[in-house]
PDB file of N, CA and C in Angstrom:
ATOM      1  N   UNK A   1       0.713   6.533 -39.548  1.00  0.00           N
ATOM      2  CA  UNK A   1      -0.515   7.185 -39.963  1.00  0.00           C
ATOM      3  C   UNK A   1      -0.716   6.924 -41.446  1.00  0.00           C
ATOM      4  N   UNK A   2      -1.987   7.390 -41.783  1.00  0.00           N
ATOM      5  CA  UNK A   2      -2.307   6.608 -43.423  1.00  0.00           C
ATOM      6  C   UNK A   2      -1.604   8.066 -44.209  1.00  0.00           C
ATOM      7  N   UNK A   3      -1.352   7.751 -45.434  1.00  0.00           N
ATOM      8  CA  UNK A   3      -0.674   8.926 -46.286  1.00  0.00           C
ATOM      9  C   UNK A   3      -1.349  10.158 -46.046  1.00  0.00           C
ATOM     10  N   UNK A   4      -3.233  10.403 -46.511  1.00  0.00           N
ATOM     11  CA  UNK A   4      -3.759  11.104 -46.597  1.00  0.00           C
ATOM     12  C   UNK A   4      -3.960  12.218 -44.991  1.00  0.00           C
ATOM     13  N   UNK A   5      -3.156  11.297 -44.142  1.00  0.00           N
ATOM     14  CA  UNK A   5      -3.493  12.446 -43.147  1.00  0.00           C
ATOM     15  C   UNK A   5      -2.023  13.241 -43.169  1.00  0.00           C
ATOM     16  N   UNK A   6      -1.100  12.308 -43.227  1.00  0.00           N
ATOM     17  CA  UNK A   6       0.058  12.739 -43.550  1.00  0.00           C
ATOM     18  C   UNK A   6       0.507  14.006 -44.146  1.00  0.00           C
ATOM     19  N   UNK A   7      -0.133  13.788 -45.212  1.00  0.00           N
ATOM     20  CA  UNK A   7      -0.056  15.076 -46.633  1.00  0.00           C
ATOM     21  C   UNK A   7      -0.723  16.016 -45.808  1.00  0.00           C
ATOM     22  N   UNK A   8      -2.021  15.987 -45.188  1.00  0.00           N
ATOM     23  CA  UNK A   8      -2.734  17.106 -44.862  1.00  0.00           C
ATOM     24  C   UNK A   8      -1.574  17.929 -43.940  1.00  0.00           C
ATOM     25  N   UNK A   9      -0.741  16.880 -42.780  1.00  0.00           N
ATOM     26  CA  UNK A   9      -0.370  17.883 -41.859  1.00  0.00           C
ATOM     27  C   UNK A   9       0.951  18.421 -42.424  1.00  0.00           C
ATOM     28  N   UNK A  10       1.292  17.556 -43.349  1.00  0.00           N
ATOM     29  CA  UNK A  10       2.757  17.733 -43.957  1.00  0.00           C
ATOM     30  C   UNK A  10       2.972  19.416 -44.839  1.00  0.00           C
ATOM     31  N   UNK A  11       1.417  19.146 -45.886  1.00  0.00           N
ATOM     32  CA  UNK A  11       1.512  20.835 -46.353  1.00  0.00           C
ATOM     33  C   UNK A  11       1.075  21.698 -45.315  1.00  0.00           C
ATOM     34  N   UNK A  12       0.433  21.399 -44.401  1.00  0.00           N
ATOM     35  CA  UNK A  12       0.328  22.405 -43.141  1.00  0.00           C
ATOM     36  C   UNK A  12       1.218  23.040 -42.647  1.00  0.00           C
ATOM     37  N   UNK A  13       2.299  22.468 -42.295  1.00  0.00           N
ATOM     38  CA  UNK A  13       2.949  22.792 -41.929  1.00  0.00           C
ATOM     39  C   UNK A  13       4.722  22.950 -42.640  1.00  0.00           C
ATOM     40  N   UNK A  14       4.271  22.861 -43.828  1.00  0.00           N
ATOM     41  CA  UNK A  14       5.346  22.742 -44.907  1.00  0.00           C
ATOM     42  C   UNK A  14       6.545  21.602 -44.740  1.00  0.00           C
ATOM     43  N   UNK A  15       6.309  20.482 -44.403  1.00  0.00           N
ATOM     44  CA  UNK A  15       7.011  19.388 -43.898  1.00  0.00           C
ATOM     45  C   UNK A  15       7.055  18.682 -45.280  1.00  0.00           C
ATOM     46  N   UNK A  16       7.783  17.389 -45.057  1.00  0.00           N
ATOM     47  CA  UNK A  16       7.658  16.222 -46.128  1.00  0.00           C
ATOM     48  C   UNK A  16       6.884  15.216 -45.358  1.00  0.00           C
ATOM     49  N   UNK A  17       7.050  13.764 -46.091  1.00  0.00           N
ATOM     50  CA  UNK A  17       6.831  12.815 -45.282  1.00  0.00           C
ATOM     51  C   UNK A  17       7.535  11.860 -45.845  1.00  0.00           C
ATOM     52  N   UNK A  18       7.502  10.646 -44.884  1.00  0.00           N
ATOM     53  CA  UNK A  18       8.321   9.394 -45.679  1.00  0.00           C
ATOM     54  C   UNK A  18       7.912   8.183 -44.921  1.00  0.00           C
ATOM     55  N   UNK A  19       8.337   7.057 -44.979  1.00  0.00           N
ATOM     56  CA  UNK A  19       7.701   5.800 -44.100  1.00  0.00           C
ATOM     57  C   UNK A  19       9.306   5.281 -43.761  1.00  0.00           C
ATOM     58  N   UNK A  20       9.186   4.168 -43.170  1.00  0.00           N
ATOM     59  CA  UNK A  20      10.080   2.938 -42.708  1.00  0.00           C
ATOM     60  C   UNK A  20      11.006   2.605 -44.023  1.00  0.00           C
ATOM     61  N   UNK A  21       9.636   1.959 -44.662  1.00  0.00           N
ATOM     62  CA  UNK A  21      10.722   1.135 -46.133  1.00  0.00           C
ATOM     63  C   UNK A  21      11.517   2.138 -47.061  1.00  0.00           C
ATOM     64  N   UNK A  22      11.480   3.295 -46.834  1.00  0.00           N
ATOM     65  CA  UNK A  22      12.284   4.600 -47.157  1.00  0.00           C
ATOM     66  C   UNK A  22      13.501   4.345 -46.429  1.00  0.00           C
ATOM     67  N   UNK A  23      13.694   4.439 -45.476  1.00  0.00           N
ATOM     68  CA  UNK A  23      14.942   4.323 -44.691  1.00  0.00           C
ATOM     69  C   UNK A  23      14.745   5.611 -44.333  1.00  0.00           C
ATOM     70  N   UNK A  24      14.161   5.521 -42.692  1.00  0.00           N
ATOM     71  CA  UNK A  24      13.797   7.169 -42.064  1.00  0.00           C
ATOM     72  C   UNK A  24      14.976   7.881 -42.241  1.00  0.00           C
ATOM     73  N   UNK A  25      14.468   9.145 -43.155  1.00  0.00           N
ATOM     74  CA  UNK A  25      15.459  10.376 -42.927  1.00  0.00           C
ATOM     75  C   UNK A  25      16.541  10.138 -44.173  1.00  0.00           C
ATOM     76  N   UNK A  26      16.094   9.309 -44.922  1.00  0.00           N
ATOM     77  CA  UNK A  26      16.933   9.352 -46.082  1.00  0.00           C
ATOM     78  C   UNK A  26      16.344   9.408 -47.422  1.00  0.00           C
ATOM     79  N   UNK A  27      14.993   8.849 -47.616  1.00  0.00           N
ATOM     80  CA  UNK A  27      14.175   9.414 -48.694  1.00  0.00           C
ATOM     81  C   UNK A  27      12.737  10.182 -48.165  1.00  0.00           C
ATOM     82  N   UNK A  28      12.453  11.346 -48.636  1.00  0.00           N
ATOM     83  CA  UNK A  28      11.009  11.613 -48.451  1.00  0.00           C
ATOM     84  C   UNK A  28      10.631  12.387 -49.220  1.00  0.00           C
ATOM     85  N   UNK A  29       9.388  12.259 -49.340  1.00  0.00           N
ATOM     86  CA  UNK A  29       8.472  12.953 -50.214  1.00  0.00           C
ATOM     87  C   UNK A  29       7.800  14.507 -49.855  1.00  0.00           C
ATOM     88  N   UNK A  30       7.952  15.543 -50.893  1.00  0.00           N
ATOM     89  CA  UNK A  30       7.747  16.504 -50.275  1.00  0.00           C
ATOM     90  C   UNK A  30       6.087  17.194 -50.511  1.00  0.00           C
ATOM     91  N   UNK A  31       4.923  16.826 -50.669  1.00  0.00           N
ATOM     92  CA  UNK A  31       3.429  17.109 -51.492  1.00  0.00           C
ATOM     93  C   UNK A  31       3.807  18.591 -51.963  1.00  0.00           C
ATOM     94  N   UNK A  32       3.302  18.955 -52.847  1.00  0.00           N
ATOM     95  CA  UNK A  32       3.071  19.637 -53.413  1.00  0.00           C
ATOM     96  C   UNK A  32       0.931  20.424 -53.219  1.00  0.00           C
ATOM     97  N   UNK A  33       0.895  21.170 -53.991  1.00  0.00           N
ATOM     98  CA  UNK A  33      -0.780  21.529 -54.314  1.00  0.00           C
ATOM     99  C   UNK A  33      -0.468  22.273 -55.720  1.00  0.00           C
ATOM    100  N   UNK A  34       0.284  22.498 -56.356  1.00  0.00           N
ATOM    101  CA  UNK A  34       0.130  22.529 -57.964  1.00  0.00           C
ATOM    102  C   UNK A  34      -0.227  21.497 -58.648  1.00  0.00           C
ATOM    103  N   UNK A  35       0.240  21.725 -60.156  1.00  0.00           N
ATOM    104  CA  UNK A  35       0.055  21.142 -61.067  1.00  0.00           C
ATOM    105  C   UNK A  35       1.550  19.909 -61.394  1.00  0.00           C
ATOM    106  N   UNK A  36       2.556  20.430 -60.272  1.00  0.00           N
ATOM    107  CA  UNK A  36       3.859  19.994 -60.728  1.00  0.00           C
ATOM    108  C   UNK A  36       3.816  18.448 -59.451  1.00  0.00           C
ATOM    109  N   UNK A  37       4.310  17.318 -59.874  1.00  0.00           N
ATOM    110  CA  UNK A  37       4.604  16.436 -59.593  1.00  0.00           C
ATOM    111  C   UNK A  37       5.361  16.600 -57.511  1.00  0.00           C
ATOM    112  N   UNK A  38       4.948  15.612 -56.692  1.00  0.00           N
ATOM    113  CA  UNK A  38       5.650  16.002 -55.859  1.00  0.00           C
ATOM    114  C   UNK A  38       7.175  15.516 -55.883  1.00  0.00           C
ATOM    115  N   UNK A  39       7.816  16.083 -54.848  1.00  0.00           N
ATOM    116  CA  UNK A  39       9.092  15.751 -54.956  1.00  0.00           C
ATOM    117  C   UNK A  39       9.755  14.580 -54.005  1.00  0.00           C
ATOM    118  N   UNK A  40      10.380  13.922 -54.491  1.00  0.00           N
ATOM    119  CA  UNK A  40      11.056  12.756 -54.410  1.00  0.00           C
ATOM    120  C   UNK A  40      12.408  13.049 -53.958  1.00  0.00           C
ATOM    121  N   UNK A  41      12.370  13.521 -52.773  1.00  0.00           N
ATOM    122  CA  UNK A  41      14.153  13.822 -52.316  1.00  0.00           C
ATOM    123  C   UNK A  41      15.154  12.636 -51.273  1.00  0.00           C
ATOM    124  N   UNK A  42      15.977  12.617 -51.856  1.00  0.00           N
ATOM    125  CA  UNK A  42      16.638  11.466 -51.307  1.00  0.00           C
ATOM    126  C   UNK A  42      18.218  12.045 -50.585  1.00  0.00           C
ATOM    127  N   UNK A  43      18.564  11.797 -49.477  1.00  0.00           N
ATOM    128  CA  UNK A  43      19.682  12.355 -48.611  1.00  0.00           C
ATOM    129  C   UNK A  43      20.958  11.873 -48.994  1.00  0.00           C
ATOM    130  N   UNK A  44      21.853  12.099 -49.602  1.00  0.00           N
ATOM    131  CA  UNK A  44      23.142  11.559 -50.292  1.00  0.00           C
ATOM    132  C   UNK A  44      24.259  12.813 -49.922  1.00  0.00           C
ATOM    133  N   UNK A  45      24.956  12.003 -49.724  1.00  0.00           N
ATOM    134  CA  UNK A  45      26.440  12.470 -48.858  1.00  0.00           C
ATOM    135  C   UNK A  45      25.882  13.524 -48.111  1.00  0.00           C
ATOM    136  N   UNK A  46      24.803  14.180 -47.720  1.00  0.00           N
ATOM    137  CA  UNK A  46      24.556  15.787 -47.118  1.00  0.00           C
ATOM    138  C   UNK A  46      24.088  16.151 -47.850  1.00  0.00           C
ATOM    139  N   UNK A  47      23.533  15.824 -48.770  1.00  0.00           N
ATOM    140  CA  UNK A  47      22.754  16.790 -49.753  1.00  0.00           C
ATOM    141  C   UNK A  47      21.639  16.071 -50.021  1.00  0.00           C
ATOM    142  N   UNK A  48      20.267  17.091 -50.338  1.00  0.00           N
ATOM    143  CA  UNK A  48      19.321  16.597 -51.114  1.00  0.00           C
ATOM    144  C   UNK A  48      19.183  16.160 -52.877  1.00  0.00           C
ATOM    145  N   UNK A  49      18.887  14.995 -53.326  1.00  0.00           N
ATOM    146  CA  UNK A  49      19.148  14.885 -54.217  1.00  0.00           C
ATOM    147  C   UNK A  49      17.752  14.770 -54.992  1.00  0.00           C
ATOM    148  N   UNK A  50      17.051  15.829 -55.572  1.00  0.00           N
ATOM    149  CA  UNK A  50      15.871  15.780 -56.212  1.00  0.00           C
ATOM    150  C   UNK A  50      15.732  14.876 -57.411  1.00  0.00           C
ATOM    151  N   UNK A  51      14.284  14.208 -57.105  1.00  0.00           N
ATOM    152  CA  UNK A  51      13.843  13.507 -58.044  1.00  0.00           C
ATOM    153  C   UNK A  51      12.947  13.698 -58.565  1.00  0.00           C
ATOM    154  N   UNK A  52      12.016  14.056 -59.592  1.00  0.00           N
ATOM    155  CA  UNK A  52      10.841  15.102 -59.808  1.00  0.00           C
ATOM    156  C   UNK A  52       9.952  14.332 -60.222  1.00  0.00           C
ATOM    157  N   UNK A  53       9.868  12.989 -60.272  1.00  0.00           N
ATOM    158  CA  UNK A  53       8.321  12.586 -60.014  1.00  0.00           C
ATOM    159  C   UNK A  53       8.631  11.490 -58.973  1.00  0.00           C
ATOM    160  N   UNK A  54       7.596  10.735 -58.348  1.00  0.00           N
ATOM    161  CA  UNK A  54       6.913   9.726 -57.573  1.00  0.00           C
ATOM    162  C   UNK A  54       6.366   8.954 -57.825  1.00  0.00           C
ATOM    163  N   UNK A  55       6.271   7.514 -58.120  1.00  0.00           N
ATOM    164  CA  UNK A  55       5.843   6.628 -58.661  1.00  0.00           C
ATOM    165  C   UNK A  55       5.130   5.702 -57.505  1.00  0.00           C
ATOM    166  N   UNK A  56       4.386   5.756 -56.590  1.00  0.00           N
ATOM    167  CA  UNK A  56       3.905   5.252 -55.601  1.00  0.00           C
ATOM    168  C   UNK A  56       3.552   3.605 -56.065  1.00  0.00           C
ATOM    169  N   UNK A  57       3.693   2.660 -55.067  1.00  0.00           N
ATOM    170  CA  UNK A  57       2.853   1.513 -55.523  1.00  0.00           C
ATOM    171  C   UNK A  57       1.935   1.199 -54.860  1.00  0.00           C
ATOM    172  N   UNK A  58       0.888   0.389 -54.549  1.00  0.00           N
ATOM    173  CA  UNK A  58      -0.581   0.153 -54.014  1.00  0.00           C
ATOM    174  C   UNK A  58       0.066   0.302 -52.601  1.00  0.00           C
ATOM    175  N   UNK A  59       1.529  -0.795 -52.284  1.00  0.00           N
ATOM    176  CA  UNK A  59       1.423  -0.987 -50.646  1.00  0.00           C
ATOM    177  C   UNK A  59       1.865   0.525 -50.139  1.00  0.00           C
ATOM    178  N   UNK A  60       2.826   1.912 -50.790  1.00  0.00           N
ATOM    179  CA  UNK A  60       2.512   2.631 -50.398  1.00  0.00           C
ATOM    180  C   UNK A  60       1.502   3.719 -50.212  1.00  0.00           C
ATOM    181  N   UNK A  61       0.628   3.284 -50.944  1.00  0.00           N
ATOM    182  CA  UNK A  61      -0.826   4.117 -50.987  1.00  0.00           C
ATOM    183  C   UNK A  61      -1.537   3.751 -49.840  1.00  0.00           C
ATOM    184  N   UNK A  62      -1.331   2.057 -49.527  1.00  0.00           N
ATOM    185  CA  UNK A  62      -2.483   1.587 -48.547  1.00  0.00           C
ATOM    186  C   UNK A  62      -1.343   1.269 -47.174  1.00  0.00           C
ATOM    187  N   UNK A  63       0.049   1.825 -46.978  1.00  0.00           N
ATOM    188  CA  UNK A  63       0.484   1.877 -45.764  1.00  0.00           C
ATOM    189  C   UNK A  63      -0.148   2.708 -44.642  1.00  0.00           C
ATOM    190  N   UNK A  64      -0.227   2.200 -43.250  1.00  0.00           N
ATOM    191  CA  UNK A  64       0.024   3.000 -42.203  1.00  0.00           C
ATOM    192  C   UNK A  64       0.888   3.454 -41.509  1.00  0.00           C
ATOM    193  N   UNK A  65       1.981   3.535 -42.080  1.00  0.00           N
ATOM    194  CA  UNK A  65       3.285   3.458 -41.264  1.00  0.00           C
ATOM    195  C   UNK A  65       3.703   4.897 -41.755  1.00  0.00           C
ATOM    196  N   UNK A  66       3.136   5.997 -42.161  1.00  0.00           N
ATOM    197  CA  UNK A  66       3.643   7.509 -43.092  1.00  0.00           C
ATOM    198  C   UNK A  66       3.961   8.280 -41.931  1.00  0.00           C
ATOM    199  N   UNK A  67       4.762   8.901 -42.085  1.00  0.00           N
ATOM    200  CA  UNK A  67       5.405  10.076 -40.865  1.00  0.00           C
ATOM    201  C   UNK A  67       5.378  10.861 -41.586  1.00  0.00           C
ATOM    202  N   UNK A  68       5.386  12.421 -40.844  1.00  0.00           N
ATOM    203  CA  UNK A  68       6.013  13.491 -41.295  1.00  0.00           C
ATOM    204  C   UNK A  68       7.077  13.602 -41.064  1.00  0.00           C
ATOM    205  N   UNK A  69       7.892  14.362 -41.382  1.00  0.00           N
ATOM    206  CA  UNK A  69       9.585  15.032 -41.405  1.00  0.00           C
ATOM    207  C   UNK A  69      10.151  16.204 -41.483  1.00  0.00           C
ATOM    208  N   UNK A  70      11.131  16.827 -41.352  1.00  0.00           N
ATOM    209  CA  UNK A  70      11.253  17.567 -41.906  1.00  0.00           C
ATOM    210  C   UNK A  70      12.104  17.737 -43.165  1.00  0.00           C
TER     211      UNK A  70
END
């Protein structure tokens, strides 16, 4: 699915999302609706490892491949 629907169902339902070239289930993005950057969490040994900004590039802006997660 394209990002923007993604995000919609993702804060809906308080989910993240992430794509393929992430490596499912090991990096995803969590949207936000503040002012604060979304989060960039990445799965290492069992733990989440926060990254506090997101640096997107065009091909992930213009992918279809976005999942939600949890």
């Amino acid at each position: 699915m394209l990002i923007g629907e993604a995000v919609r169902i993702a804060l809906d339902q308080d989910k993240c999302i992430t794509r393929n070239s992430f490596g499912w289930g090991h990096a995803k993005i969590k949207p936000t609706t503040n002012e604060n950057d979304c989060l960039f969490l990445v799965l290492t040994h069992h733990e989440n490892k926060r990254i506090p900004r997101w640096n997107p590039t065009a091909n992930d802006l213009m992918s279809d491949n976005w999942a939600v997660v949890e």
